[in-house]
PDB file of N, CA and C in Angstrom:
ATOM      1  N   UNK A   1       0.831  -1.174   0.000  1.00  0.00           N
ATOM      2  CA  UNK A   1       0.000   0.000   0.000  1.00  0.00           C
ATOM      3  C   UNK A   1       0.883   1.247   0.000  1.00  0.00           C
ATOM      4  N   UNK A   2       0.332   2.113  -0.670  1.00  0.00           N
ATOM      5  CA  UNK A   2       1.291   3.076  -0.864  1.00  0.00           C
ATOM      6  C   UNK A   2       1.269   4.580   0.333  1.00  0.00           C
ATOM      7  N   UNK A   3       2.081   4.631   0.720  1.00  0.00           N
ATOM      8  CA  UNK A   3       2.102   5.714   2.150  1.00  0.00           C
ATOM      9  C   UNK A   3       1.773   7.010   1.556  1.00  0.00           C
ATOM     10  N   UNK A   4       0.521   7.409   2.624  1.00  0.00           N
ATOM     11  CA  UNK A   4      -0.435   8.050   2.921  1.00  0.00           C
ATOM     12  C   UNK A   4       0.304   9.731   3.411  1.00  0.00           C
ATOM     13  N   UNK A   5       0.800   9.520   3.831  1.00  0.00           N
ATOM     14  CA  UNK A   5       1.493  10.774   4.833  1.00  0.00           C
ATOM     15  C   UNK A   5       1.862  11.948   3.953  1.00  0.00           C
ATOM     16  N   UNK A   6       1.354  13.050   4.547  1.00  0.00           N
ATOM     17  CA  UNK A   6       1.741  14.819   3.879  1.00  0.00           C
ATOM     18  C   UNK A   6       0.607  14.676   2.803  1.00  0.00           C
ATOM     19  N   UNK A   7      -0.578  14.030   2.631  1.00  0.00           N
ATOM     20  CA  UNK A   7      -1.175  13.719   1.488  1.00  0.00           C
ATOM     21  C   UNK A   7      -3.160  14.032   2.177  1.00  0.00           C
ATOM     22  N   UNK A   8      -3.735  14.765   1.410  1.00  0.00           N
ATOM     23  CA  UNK A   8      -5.285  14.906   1.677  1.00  0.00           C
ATOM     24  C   UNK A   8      -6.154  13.914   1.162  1.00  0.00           C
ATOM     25  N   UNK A   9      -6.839  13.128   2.183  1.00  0.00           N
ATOM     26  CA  UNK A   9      -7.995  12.334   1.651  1.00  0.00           C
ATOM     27  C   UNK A   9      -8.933  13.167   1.587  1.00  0.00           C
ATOM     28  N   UNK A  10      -9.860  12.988   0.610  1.00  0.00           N
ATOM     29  CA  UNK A  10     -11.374  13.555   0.359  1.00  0.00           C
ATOM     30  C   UNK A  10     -12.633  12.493   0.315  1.00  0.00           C
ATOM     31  N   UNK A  11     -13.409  12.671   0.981  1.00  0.00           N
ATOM     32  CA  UNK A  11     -14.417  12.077   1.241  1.00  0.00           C
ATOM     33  C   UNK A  11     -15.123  11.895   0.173  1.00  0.00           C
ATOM     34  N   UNK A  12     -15.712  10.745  -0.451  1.00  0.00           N
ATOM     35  CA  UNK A  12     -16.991  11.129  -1.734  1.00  0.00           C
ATOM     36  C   UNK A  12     -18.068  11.440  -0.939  1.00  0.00           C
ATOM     37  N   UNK A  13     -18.460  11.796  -2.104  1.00  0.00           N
ATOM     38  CA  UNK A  13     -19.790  12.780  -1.602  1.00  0.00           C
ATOM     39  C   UNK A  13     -20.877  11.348  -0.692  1.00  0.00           C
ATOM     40  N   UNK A  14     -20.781  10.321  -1.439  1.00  0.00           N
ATOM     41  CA  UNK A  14     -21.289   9.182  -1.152  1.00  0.00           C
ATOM     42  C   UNK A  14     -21.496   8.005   0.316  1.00  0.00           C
ATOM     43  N   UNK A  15     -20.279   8.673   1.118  1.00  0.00           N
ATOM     44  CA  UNK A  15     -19.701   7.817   2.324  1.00  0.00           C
ATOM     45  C   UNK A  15     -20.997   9.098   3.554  1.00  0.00           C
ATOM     46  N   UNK A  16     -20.968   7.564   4.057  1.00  0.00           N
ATOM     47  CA  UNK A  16     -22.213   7.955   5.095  1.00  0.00           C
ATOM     48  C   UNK A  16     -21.621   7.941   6.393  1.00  0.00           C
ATOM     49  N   UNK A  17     -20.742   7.586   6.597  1.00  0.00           N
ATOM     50  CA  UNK A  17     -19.732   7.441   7.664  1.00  0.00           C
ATOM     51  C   UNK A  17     -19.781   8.705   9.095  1.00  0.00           C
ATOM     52  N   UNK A  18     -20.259   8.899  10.090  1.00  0.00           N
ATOM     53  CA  UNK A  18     -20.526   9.975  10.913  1.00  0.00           C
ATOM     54  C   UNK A  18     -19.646  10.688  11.117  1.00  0.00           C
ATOM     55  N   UNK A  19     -18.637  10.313  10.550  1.00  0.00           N
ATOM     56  CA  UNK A  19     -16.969  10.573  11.207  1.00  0.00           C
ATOM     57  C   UNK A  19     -16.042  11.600  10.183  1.00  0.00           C
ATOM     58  N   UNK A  20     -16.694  10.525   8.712  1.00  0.00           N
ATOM     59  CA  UNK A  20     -16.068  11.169   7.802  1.00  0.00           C
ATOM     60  C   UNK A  20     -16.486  12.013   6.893  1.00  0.00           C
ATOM     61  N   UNK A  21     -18.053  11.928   6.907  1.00  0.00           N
ATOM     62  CA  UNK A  21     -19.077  12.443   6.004  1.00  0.00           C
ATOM     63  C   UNK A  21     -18.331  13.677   5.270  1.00  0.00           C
ATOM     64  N   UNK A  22     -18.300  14.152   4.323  1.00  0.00           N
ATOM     65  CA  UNK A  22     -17.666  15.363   3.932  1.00  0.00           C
ATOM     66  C   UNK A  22     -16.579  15.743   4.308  1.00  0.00           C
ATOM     67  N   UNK A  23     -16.026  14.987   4.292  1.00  0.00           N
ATOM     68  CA  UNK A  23     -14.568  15.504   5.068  1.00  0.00           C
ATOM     69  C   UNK A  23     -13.640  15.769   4.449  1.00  0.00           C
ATOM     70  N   UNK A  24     -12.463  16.361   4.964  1.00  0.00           N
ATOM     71  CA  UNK A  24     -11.320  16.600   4.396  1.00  0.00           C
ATOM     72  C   UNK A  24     -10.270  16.431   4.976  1.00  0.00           C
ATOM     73  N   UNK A  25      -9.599  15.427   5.241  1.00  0.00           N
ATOM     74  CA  UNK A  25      -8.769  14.845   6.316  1.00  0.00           C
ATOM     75  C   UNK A  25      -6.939  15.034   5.522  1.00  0.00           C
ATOM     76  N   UNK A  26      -6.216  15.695   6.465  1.00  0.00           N
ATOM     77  CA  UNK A  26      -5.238  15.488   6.486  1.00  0.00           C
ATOM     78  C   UNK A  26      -4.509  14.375   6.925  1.00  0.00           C
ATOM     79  N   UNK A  27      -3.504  13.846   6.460  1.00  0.00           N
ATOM     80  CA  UNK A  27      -2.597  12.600   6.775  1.00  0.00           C
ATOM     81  C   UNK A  27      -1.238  12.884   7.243  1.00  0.00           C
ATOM     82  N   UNK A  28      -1.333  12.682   8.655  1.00  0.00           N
ATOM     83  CA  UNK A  28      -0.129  13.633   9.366  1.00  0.00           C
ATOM     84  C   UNK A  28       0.644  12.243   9.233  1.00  0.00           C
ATOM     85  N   UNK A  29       0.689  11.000   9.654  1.00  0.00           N
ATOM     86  CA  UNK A  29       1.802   9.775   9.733  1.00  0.00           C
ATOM     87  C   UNK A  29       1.075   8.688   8.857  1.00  0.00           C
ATOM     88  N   UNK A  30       1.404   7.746   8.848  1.00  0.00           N
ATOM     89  CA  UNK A  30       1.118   6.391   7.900  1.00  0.00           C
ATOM     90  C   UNK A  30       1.870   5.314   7.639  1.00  0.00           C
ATOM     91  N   UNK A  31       2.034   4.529   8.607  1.00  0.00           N
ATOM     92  CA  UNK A  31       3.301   3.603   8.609  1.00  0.00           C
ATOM     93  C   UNK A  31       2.635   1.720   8.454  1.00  0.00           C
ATOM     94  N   UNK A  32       3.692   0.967   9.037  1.00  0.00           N
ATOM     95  CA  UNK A  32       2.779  -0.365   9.664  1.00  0.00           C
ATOM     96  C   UNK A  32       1.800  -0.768  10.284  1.00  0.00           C
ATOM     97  N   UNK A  33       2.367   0.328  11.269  1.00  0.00           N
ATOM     98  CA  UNK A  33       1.424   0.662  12.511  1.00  0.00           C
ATOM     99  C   UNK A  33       0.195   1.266  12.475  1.00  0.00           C
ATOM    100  N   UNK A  34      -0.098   1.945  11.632  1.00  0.00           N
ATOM    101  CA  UNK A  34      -1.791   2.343  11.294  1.00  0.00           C
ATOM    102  C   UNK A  34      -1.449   3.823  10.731  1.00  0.00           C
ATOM    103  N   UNK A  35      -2.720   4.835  10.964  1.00  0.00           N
ATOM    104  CA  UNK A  35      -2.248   5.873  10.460  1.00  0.00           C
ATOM    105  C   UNK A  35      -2.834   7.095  11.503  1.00  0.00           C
ATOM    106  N   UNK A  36      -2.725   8.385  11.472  1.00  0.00           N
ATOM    107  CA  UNK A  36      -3.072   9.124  12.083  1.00  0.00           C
ATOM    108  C   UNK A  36      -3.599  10.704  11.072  1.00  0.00           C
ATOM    109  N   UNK A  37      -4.719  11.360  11.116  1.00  0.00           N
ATOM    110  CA  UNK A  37      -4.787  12.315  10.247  1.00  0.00           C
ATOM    111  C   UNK A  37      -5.328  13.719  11.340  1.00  0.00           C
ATOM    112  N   UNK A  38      -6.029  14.401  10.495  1.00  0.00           N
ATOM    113  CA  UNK A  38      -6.969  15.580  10.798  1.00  0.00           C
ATOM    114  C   UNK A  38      -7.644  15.859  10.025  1.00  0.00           C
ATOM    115  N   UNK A  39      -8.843  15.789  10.743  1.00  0.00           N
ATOM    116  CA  UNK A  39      -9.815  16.317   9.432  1.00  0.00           C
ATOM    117  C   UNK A  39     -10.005  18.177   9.755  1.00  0.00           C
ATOM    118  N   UNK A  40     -10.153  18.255   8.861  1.00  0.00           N
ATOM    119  CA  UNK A  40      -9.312  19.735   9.022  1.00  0.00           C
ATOM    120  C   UNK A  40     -10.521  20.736   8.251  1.00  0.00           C
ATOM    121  N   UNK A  41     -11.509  20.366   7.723  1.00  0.00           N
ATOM    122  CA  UNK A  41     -12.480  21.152   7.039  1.00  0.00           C
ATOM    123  C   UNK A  41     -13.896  21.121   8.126  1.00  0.00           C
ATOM    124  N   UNK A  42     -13.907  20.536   9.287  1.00  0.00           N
ATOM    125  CA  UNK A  42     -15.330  20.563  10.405  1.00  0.00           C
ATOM    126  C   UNK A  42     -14.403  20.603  11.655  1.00  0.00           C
ATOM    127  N   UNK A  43     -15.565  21.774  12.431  1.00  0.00           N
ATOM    128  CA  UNK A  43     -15.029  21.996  13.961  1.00  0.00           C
ATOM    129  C   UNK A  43     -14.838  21.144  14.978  1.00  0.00           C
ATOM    130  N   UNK A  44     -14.114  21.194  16.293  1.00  0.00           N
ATOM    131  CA  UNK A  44     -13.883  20.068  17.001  1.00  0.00           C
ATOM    132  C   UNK A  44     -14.309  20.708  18.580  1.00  0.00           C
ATOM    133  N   UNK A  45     -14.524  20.337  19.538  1.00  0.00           N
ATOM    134  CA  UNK A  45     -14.526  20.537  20.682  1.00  0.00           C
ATOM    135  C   UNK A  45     -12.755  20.830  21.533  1.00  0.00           C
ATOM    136  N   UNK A  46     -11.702  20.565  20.808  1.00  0.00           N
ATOM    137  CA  UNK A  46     -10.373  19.760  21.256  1.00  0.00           C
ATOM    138  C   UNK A  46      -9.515  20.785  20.848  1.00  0.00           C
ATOM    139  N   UNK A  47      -9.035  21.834  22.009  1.00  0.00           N
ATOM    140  CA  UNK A  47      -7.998  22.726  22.148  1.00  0.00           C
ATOM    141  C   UNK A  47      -6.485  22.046  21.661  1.00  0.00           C
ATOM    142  N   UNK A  48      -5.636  23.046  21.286  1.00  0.00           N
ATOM    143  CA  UNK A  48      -4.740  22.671  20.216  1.00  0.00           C
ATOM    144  C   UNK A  48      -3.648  22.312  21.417  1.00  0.00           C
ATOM    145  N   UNK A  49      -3.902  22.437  22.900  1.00  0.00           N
ATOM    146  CA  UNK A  49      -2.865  21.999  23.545  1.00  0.00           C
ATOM    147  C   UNK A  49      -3.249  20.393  24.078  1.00  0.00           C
ATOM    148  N   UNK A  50      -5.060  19.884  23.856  1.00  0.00           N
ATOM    149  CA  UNK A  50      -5.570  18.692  23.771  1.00  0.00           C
ATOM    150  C   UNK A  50      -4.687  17.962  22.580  1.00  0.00           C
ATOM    151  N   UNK A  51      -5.026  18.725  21.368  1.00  0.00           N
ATOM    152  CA  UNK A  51      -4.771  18.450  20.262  1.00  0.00           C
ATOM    153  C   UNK A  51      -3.112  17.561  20.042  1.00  0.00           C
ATOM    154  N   UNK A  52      -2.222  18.846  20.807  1.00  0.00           N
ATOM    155  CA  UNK A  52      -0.608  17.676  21.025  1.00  0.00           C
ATOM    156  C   UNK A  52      -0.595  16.944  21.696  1.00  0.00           C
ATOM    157  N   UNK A  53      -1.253  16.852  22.516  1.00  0.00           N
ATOM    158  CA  UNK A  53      -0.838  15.809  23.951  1.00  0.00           C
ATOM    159  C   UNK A  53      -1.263  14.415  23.318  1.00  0.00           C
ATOM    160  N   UNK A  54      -2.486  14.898  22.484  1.00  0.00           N
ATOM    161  CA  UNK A  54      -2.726  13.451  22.415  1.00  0.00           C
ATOM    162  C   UNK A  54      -1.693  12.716  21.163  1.00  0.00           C
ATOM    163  N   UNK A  55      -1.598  13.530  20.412  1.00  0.00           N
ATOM    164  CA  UNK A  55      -0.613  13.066  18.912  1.00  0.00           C
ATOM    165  C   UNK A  55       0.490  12.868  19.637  1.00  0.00           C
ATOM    166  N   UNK A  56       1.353  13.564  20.456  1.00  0.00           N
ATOM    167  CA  UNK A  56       2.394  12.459  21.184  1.00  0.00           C
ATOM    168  C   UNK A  56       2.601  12.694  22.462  1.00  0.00           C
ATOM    169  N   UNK A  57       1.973  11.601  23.102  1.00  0.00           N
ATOM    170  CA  UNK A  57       1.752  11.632  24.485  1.00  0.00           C
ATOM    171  C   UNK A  57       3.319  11.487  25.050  1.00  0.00           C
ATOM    172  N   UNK A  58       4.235  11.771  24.608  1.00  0.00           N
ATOM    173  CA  UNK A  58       5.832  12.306  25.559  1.00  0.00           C
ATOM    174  C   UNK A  58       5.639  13.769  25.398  1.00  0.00           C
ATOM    175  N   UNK A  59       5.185  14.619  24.720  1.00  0.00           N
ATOM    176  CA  UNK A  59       5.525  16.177  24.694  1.00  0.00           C
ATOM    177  C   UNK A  59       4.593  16.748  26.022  1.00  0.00           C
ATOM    178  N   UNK A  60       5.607  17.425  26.277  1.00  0.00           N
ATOM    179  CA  UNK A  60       5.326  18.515  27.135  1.00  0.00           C
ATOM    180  C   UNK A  60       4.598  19.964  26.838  1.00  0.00           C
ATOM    181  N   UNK A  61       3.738  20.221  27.086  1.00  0.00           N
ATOM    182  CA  UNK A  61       3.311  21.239  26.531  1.00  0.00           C
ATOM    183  C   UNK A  61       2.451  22.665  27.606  1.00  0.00           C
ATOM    184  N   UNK A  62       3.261  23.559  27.123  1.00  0.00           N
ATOM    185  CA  UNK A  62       3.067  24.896  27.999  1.00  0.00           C
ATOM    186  C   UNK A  62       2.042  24.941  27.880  1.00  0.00           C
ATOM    187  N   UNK A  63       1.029  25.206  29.490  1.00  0.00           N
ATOM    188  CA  UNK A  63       0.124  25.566  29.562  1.00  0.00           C
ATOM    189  C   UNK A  63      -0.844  26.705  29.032  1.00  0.00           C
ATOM    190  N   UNK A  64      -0.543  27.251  29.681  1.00  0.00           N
ATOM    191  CA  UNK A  64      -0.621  28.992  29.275  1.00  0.00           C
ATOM    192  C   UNK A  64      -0.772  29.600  27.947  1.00  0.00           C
ATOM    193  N   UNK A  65       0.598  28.813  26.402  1.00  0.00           N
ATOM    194  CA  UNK A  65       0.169  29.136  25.419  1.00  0.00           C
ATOM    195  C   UNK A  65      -0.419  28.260  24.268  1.00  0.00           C
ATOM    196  N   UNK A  66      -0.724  27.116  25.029  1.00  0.00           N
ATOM    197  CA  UNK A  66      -1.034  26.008  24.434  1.00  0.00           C
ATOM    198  C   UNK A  66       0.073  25.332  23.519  1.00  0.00           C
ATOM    199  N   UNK A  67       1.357  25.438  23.624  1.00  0.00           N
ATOM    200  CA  UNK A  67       2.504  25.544  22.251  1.00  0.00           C
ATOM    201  C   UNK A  67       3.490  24.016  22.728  1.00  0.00           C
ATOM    202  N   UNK A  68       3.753  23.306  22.047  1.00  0.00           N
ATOM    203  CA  UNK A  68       4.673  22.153  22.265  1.00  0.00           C
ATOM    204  C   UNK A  68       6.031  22.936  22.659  1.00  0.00           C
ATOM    205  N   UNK A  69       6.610  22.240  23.875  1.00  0.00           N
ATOM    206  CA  UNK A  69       8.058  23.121  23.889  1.00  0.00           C
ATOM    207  C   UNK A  69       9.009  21.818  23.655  1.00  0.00           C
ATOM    208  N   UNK A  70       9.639  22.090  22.651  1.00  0.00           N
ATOM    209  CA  UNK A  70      10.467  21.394  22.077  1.00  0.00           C
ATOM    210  C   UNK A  70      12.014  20.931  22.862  1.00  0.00           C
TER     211      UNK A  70
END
């Protein structure tokens, strides 16, 4: 299968899917191991300092400006 990653899936108009319906999902990784995206065209409940912690649960991330400190 050919790797997914830095690459936009688009939803057909057709997929009934609750998740994906219209979507426009970014493809942040894509390996053996499965894949990880963003759908990036519908709103989320999930602050962008939610947002790192969960994509890699080792980063540390400043409270205050929500920002990964590297």
């Amino acid at each position: 299968m050919k790797n997914l990653a830095n690459h936009f899936l688009i939803a057909m108009p057709s997929m009934e899917d609750p998740f994906f319906s219209r979507s426009l999902t970014y493809i942040c990784e894509h390996n053996e191991e499965g894949a990880m995206g963003l759908v990036v065209n519908q709103p989320t409940n999930m602050t962008l300092k939610e947002l790192l912690e969960q994509a890699d649960k080792d980063a540390e991330v400043d409270d205050e400006k929500g920002q990964q400190i590297v």
